[in-house]
C-alpha atoms as a PDB file:
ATOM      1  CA  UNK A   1      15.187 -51.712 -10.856  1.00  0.00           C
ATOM      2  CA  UNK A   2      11.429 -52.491 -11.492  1.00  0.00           C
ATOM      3  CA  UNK A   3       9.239 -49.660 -13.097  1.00  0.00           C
ATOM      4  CA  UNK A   4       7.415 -49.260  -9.749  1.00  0.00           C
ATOM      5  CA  UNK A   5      10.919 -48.901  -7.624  1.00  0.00           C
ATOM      6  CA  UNK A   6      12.040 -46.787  -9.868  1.00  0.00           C
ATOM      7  CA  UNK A   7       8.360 -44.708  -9.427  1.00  0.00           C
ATOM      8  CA  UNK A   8       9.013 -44.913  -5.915  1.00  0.00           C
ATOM      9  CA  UNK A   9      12.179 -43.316  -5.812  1.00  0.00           C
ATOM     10  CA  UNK A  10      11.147 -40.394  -8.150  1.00  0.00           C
ATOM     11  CA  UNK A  11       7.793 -39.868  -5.696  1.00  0.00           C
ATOM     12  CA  UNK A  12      10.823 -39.790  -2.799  1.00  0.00           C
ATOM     13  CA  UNK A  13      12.959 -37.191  -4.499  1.00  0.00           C
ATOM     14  CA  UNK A  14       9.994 -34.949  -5.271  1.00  0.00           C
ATOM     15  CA  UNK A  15       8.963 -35.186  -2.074  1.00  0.00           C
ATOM     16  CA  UNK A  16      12.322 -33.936  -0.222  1.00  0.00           C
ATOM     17  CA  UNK A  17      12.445 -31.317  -3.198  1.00  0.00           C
ATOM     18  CA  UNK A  18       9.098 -29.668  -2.002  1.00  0.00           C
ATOM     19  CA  UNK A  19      10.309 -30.167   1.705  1.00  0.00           C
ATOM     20  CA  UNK A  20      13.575 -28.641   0.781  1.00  0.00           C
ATOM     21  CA  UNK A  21      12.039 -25.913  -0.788  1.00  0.00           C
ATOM     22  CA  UNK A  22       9.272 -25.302   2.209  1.00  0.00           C
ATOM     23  CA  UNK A  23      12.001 -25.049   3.959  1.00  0.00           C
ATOM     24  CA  UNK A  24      13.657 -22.098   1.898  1.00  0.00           C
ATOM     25  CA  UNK A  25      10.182 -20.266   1.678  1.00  0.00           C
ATOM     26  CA  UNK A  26       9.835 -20.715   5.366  1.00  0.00           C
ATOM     27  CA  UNK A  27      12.928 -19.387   6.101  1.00  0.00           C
ATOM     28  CA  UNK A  28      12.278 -15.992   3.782  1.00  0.00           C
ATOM     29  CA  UNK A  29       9.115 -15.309   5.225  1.00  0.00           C
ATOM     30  CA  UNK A  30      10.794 -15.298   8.932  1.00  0.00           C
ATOM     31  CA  UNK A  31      13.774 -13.175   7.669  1.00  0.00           C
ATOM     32  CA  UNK A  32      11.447 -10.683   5.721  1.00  0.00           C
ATOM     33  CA  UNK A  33       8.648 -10.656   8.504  1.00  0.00           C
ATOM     34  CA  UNK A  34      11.414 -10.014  10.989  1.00  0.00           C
ATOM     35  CA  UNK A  35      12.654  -7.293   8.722  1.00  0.00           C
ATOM     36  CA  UNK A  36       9.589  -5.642   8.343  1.00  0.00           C
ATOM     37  CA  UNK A  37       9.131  -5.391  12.156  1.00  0.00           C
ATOM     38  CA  UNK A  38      12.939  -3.445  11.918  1.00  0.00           C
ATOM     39  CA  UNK A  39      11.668  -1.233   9.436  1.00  0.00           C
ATOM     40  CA  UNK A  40       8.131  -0.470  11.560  1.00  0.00           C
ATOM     41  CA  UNK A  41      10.052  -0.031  14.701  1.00  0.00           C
ATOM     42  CA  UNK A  42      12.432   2.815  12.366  1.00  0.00           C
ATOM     43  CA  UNK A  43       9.667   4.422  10.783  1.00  0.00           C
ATOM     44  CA  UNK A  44       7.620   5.240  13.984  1.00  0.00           C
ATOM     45  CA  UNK A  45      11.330   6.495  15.689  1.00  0.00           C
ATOM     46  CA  UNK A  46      12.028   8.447  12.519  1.00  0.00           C
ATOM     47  CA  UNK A  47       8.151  10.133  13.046  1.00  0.00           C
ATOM     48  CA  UNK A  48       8.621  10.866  16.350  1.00  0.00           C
ATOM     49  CA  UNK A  49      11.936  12.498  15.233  1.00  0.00           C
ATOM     50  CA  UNK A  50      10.055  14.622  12.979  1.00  0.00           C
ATOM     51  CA  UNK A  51       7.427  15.545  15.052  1.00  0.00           C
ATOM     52  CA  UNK A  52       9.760  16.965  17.816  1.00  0.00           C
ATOM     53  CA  UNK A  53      11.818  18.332  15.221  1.00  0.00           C
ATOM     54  CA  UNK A  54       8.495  20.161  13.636  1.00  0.00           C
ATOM     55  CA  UNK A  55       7.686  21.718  17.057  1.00  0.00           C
ATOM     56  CA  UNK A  56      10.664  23.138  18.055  1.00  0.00           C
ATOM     57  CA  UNK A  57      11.100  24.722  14.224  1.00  0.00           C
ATOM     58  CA  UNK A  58       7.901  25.961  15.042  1.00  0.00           C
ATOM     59  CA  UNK A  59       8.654  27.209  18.535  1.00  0.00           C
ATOM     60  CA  UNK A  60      12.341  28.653  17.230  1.00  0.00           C
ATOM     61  CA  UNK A  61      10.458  30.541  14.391  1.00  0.00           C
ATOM     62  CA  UNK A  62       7.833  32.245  17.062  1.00  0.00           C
ATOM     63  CA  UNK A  63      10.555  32.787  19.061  1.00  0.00           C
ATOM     64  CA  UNK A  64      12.817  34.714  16.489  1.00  0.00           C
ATOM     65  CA  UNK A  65      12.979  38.378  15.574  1.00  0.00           C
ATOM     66  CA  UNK A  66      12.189  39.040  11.901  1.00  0.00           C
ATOM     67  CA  UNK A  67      15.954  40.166  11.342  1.00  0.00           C
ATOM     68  CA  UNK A  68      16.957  36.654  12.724  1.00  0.00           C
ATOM     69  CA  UNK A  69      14.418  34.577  10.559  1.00  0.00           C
ATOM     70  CA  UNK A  70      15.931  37.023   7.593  1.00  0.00           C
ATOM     71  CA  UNK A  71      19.629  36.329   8.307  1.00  0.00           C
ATOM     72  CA  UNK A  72      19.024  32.688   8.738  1.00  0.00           C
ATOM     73  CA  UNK A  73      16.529  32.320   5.287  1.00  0.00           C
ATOM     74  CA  UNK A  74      19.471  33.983   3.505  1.00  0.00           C
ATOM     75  CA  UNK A  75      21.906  31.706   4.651  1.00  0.00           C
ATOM     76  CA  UNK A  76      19.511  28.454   3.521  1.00  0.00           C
ATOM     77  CA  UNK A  77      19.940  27.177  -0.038  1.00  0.00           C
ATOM     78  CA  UNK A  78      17.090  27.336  -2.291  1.00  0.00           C
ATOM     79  CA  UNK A  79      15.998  23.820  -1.880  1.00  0.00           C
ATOM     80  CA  UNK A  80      15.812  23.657   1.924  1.00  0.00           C
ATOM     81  CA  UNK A  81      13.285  26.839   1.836  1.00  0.00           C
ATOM     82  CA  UNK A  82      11.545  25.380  -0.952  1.00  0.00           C
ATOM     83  CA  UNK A  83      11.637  21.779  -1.230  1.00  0.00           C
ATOM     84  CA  UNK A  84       8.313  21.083  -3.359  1.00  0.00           C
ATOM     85  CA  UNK A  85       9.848  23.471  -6.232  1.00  0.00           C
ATOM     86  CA  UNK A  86      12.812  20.959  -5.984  1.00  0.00           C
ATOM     87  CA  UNK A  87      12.609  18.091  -9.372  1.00  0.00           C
ATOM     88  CA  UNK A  88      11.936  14.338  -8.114  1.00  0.00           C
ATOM     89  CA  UNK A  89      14.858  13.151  -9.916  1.00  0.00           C
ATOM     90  CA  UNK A  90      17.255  15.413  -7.519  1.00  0.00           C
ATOM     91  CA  UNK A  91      16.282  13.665  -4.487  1.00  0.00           C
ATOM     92  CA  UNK A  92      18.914  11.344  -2.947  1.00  0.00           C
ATOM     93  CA  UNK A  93      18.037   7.904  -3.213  1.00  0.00           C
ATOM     94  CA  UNK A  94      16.961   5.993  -0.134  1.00  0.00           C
ATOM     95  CA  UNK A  95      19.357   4.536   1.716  1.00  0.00           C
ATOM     96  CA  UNK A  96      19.425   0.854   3.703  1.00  0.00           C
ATOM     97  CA  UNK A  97      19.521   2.035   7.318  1.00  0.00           C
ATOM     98  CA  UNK A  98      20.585  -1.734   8.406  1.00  0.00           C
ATOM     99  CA  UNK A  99      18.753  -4.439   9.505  1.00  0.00           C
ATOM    100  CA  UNK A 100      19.721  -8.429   8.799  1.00  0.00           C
ATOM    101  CA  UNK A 101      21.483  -9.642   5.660  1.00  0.00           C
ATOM    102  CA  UNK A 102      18.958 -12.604   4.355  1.00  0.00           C
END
């Protein structure tokens, strides 16, 4: 092979290399994008969750006699009635609630 054949053919390889490798990129972009819109769609469900969830605590607790709210605080552990005095490390870790394998 001549020098500039040879030049050619290295140009050629790089250039399916970078178009390989677009590819890839492309690809995790679309995967993570389409993730991400998963993840959206869960954390404004998860909101409304604890919005609802907020007002009928509220509601239940204007509702209640104090000797209900009493029985039912003694029955809570510590952490539930007082979850800021709680240590970070103690947390659970997050879990994965689904979405697609990349």
């Amino acid at each position: 092979l001549s020098s500039s054949a040879s030049g050619a053919s290295v140009v050629a390889i790089d250039n399916k290399i970078e178009q390989a490798m677009d590819l890839v990129k492309n690809h995790l972009m679309y995967a993570v994008r389409e993730e991400v819109e998963v993840l959206k769609e869960q954390i404004k469900e998860l909101l409304e969750k604890n919005s609802q969830l907020e007002r009928e605590n509220s509601l239940l607790k204007t509702l209640a006699s104090p000797e209900q709210l009493e029985k039912f605080q003694s029955r809570l552990p510590a952490e539930v009635l007082c979850p800021e005095e709680q240590s970070p490390g103690a947390a659970a870790p997050a879990q994965h609630l689904g979405g697609s394998a990349v």
